[in-house]
N, C-alpha and C. Protein backbone atom coordinates (compact mmCIF):
# COMPACT_ATOMS: atom_id res chain seq x y z
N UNK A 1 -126.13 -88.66 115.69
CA UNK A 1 -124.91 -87.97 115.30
C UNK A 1 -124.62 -86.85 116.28
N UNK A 2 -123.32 -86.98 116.52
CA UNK A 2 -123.11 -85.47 117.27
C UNK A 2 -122.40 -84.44 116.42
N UNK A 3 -122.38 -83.74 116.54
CA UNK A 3 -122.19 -82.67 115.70
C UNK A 3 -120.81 -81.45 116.18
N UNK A 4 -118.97 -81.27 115.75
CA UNK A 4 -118.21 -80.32 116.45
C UNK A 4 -118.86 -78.99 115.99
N UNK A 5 -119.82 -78.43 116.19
CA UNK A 5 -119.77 -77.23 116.05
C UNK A 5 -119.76 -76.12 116.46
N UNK A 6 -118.45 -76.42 117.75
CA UNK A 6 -117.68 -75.65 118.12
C UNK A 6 -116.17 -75.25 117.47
N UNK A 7 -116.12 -76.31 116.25
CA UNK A 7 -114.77 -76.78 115.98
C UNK A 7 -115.57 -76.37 114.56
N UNK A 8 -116.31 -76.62 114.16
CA UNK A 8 -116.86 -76.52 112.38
C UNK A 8 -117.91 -76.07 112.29
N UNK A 9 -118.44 -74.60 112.86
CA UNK A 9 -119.85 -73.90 113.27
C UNK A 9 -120.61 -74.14 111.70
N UNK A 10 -120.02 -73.47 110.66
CA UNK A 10 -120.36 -73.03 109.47
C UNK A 10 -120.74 -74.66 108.86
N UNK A 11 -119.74 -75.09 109.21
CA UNK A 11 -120.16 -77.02 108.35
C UNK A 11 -121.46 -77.57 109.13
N UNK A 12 -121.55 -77.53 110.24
CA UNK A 12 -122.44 -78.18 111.19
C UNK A 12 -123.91 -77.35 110.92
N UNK A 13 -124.04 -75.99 110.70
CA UNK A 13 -125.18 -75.66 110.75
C UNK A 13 -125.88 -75.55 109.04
N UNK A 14 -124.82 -75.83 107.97
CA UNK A 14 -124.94 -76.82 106.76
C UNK A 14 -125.74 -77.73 106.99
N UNK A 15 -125.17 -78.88 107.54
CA UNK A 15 -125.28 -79.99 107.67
C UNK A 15 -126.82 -80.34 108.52
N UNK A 16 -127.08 -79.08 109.42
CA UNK A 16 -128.02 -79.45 110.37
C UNK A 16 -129.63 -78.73 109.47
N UNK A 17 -129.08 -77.67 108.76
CA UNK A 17 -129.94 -77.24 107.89
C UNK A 17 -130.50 -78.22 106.39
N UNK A 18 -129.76 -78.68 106.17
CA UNK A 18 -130.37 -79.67 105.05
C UNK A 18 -130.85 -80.60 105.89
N UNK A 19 -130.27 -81.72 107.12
CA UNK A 19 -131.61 -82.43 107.85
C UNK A 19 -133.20 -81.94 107.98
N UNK A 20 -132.98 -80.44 108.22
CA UNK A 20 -134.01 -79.49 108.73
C UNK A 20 -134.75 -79.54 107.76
N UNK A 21 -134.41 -79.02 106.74
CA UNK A 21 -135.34 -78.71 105.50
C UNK A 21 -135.97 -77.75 105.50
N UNK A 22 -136.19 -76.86 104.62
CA UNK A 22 -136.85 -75.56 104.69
C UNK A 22 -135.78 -74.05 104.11
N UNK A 23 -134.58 -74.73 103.99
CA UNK A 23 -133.63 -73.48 103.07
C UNK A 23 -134.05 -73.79 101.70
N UNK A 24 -133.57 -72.73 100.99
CA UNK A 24 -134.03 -73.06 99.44
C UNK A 24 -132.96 -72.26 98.73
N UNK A 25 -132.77 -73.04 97.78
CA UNK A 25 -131.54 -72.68 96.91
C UNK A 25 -131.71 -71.22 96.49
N UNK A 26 -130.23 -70.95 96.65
CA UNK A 26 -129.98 -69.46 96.04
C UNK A 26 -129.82 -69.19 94.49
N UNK A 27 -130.09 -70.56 94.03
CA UNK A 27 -129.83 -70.64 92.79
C UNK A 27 -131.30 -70.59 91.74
N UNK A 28 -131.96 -71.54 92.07
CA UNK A 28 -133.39 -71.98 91.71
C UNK A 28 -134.77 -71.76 92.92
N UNK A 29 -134.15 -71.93 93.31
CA UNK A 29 -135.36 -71.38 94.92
C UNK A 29 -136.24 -72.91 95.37
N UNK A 30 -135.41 -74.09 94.58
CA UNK A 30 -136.20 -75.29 95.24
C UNK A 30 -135.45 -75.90 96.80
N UNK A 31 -136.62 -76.44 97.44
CA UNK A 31 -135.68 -76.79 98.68
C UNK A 31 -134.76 -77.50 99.07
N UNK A 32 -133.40 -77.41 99.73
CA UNK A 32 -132.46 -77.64 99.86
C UNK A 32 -132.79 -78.91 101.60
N UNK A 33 -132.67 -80.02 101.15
CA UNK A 33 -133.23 -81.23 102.19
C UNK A 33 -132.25 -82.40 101.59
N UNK A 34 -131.64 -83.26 102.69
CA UNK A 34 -131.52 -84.45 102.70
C UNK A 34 -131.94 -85.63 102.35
N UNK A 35 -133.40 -85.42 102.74
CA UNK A 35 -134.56 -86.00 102.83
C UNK A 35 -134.80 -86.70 101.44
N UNK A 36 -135.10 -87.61 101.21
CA UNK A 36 -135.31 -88.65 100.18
C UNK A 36 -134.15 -88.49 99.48
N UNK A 37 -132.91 -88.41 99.57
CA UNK A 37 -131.31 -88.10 98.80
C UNK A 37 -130.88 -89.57 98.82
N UNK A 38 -130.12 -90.20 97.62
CA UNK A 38 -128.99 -91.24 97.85
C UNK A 38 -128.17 -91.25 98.57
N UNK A 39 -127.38 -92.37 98.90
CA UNK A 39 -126.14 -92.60 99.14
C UNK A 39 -125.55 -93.01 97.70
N UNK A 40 -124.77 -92.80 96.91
CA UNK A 40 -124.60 -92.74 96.05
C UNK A 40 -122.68 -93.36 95.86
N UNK A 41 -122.31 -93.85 97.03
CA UNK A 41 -121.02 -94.13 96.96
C UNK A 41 -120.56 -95.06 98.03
N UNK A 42 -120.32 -96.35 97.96
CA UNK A 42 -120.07 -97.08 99.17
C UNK A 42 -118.39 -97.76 98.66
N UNK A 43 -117.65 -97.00 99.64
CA UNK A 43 -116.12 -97.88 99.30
C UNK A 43 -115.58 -98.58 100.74
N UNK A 44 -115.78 -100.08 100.21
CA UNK A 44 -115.69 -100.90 100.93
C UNK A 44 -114.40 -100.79 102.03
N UNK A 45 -114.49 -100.80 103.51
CA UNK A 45 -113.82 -100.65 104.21
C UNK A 45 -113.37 -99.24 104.41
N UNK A 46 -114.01 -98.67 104.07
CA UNK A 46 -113.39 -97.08 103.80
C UNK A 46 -114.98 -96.10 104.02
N UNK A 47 -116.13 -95.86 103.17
CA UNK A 47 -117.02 -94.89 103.73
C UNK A 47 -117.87 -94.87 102.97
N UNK A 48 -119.30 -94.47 103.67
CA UNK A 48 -120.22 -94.57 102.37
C UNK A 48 -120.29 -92.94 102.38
N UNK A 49 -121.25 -92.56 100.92
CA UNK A 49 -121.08 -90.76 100.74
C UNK A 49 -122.65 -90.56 100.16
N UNK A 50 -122.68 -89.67 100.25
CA UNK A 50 -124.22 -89.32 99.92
C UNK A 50 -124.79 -88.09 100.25
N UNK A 51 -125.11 -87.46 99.85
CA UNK A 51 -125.40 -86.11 100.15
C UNK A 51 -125.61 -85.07 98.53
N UNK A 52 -125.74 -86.15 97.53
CA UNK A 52 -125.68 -85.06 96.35
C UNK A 52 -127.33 -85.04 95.89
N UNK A 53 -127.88 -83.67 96.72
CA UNK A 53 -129.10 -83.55 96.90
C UNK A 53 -129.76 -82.63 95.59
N UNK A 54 -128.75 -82.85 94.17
CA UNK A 54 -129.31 -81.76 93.22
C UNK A 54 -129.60 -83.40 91.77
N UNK A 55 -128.71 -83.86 91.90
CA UNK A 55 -128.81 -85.42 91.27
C UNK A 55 -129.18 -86.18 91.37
N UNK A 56 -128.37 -86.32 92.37
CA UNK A 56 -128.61 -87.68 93.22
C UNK A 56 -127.84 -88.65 92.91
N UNK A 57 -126.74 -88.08 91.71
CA UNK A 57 -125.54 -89.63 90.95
C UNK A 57 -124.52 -89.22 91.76
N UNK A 58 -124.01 -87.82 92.57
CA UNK A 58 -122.62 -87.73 93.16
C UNK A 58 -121.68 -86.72 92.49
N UNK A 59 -122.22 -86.33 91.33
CA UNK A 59 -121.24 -84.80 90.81
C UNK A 59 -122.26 -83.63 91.43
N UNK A 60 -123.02 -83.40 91.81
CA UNK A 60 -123.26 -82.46 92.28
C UNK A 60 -123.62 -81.94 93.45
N UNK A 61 -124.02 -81.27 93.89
CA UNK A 61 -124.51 -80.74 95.52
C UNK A 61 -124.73 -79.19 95.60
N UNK A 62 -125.25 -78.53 96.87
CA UNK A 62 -125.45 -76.92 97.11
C UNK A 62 -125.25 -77.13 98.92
N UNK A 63 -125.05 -76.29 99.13
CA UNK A 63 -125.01 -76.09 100.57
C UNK A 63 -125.87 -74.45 100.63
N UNK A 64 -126.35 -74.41 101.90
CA UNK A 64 -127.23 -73.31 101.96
C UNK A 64 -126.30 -71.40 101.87
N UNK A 65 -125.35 -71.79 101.95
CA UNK A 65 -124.87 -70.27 101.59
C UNK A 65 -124.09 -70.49 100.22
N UNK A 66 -124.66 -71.44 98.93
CA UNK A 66 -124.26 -71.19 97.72
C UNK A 66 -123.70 -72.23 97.42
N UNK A 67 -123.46 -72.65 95.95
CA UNK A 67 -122.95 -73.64 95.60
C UNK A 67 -121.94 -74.42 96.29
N UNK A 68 -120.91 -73.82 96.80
CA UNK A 68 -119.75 -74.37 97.70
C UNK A 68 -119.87 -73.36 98.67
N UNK A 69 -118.65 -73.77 99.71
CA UNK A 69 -118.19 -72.90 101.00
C UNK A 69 -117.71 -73.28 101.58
N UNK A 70 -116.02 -72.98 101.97
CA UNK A 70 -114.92 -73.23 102.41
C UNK A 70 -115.35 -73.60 104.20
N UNK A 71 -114.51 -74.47 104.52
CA UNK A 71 -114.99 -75.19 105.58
C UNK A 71 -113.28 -75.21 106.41
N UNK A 72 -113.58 -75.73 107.78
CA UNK A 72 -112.15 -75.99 108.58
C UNK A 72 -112.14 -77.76 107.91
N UNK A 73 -110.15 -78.12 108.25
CA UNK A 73 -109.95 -79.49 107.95
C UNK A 73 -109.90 -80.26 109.59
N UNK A 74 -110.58 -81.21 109.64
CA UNK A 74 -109.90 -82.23 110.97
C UNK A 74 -109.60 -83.53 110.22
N UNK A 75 -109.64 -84.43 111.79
CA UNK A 75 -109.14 -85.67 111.38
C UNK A 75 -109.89 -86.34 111.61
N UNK A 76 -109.66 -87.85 111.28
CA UNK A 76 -110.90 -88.73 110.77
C UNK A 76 -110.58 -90.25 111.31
N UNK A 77 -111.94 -90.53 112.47
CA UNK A 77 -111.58 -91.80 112.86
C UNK A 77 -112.91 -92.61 112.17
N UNK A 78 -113.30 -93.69 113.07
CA UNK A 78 -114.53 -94.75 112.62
C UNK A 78 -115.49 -93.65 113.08
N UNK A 79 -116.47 -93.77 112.48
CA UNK A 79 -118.20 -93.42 112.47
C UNK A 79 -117.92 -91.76 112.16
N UNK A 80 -116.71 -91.23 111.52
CA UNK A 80 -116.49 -89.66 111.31
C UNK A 80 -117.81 -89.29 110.51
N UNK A 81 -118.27 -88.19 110.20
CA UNK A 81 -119.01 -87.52 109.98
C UNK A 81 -118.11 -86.39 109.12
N UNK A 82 -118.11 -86.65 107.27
CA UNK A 82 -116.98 -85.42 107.37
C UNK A 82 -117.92 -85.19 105.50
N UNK A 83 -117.75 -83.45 105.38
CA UNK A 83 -117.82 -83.37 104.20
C UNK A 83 -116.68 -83.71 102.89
N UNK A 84 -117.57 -84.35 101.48
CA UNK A 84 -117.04 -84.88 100.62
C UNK A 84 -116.90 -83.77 99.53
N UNK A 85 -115.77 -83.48 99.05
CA UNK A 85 -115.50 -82.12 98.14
C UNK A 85 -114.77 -82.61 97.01
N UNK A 86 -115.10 -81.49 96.36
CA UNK A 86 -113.69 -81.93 94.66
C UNK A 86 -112.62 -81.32 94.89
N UNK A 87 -112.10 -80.65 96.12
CA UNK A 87 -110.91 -80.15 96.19
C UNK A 87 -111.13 -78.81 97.03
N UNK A 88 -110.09 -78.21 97.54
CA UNK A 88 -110.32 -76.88 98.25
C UNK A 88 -111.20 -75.87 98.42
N UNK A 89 -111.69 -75.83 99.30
CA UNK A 89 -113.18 -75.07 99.51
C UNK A 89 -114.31 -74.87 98.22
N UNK A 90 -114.69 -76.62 98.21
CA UNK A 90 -115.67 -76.94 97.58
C UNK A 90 -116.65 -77.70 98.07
N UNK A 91 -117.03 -77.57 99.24
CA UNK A 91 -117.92 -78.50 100.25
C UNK A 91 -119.16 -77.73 100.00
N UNK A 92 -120.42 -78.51 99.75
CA UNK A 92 -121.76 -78.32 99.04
C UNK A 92 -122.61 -78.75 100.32
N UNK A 93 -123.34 -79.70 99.79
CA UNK A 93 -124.22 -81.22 100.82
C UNK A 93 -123.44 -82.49 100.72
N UNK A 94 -122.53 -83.06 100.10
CA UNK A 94 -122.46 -83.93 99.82
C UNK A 94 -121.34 -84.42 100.97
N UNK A 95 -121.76 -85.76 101.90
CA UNK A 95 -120.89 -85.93 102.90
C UNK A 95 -120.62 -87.75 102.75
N UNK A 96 -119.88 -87.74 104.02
CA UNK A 96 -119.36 -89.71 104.30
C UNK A 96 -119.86 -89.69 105.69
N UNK A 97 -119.79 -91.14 105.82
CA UNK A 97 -119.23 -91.26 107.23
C UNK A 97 -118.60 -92.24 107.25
N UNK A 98 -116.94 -92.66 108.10
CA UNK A 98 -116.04 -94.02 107.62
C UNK A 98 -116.89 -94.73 108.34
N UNK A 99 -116.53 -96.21 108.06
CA UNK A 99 -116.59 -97.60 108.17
C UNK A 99 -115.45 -97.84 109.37
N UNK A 100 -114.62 -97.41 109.47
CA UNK A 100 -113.23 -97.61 110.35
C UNK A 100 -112.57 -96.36 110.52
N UNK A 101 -111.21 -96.36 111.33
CA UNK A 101 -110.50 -95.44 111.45
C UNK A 101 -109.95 -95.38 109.92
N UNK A 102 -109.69 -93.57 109.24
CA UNK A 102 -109.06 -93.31 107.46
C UNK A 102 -108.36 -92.04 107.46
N UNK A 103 -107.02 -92.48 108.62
CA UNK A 103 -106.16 -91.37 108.44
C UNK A 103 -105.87 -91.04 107.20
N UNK A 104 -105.84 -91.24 105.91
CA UNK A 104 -105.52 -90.96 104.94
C UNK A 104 -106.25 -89.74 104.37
N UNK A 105 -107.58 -89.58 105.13
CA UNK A 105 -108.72 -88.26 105.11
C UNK A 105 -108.22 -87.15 105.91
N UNK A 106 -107.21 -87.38 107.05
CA UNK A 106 -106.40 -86.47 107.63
C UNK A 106 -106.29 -85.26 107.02
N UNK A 107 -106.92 -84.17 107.47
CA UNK A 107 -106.32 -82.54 106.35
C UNK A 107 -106.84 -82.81 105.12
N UNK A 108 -107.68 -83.40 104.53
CA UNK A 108 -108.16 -83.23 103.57
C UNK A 108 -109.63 -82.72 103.03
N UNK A 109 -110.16 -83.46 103.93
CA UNK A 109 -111.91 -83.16 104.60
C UNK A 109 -112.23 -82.33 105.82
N UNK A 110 -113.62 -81.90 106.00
CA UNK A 110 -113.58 -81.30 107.01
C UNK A 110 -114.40 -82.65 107.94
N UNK A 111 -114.00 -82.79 108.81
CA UNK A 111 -114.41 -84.03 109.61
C UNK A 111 -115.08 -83.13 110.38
N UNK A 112 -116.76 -83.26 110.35
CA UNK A 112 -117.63 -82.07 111.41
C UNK A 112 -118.57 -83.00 112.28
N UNK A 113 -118.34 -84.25 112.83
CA UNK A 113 -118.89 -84.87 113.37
C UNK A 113 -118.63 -86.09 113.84
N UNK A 114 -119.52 -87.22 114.73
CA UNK A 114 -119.79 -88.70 114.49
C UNK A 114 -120.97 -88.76 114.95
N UNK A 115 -120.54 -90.13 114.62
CA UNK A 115 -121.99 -91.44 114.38
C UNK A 115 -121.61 -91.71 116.11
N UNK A 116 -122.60 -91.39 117.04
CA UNK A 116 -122.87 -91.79 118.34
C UNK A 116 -123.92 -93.45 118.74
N UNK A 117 -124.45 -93.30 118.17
CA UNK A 117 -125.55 -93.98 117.86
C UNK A 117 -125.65 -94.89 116.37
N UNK A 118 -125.89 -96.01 116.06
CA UNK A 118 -126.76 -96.58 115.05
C UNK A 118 -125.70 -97.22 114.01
N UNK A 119 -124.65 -97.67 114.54
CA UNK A 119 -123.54 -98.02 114.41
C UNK A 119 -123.81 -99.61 113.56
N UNK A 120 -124.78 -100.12 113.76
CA UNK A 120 -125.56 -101.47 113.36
C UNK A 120 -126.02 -101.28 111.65
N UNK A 121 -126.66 -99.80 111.95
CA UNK A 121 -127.32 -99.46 110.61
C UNK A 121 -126.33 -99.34 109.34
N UNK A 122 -124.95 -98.53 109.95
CA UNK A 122 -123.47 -98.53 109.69
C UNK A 122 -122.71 -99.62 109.00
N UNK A 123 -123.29 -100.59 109.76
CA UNK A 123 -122.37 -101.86 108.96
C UNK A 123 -123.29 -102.62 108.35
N UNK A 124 -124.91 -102.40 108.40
CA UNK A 124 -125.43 -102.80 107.51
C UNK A 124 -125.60 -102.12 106.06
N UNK A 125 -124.89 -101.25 106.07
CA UNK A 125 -124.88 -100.67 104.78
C UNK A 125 -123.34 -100.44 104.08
N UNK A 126 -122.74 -100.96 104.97
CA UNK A 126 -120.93 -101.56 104.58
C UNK A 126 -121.20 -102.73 103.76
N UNK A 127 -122.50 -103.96 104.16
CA UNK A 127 -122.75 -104.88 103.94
C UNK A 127 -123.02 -104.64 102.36
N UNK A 128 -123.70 -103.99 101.85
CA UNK A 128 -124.50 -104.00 101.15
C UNK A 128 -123.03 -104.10 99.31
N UNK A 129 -123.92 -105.04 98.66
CA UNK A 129 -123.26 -105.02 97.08
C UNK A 129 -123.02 -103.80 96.59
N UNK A 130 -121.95 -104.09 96.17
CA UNK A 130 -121.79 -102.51 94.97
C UNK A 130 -121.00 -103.19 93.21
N UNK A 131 -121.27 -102.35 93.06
CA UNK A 131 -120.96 -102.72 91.46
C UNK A 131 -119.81 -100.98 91.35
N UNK A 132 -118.60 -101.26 90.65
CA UNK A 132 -117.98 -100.39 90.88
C UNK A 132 -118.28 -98.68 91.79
N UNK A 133 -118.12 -99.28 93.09
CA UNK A 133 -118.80 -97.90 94.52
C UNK A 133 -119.78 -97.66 94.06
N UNK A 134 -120.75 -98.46 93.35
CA UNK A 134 -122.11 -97.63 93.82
C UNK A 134 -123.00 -98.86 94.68
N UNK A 135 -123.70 -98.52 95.41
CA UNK A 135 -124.13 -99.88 95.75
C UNK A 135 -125.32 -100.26 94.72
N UNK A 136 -125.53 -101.82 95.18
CA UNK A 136 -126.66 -102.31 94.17
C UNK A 136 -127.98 -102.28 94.62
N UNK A 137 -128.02 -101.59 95.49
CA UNK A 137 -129.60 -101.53 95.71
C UNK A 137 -129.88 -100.03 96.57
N UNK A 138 -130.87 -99.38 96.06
CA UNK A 138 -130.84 -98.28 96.30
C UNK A 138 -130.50 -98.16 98.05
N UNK A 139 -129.75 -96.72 98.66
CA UNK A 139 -129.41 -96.97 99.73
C UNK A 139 -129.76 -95.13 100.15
N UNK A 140 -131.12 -94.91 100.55
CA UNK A 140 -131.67 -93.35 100.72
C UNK A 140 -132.07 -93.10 102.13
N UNK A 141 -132.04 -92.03 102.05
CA UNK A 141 -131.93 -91.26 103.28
C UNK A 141 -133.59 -90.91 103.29
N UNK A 142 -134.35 -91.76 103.95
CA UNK A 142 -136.13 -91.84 104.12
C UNK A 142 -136.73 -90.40 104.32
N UNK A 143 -136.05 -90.04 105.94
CA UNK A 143 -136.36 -88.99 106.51
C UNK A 143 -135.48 -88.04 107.16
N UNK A 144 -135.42 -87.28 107.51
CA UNK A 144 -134.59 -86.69 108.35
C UNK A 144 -134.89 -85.16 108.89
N UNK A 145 -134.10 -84.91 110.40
CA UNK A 145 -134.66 -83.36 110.95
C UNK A 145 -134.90 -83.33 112.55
């Protein structure tokens, strides 16, 4: 993944800190990691999402400076890298990355990255069954950092 964080400092060092592992919630004081997290959302032709590192079902998330934290918006092609929110500066952990180009994410998300690399792994998990967006077989994030 490459990472704009020249363009999305605050999202990117989010994002690079939960790979990392080793922040801990401001809330509970357990650690705030990627690391063994779901993907918890695959919409076909469109993006898988995953990043809700307090559940693991997709309503929830933390990002390391607090429950939410307002982020910049970009735009969004294939292999984007963008955080997934409930609405205006509510971006946690919980992110996508598209399947294809989804102008329709235009100004809505903060698009803080791409997929450079591993683009195979990408459509093998486009591949994968879902039963209304979730997929059918667990789809986790092993390691990461």
């Amino acid at each position: 993944l490459q990472l704009f964080s020249d363009v999305c400092p605050r999202t990117c060092e989010n994002f690079r800190a939960l790979c990392a592992g080793g922040a801990k919630s401001l809330h509970d004081g357990r650690e705030l990691t990627y690391k063994h997290s779901l993907f918890h959302r695959l919409v076909k032709n469109g993006w898988i999402q995953g990043g809700d590192i307090v559940t693991g079902k997709g309503d929830r998330g933390e990002s390391i400076y607090g429950p939410t934290f307002e982020g910049n918006v970009a735009g969004c092609l294939e292999g984007i890298l963008g955080m997934a929110n409930k609405g205006r500066h509510s971006n946690s952990s919980q992110f996508y990355i598209t399947f294809q180009p989804a102008p329709y994410l235009d100004k809505k998300y903060v698009a803080f990255g791409q997929l450079i690399e591993g683009t195979q792994v990408l459509q093998r998990l486009e591949a994968v069954p879902t039963y209304y967006e979730r997929p059918a077989v667990a789809c986790r994030i092993n390691n990461c950092g």
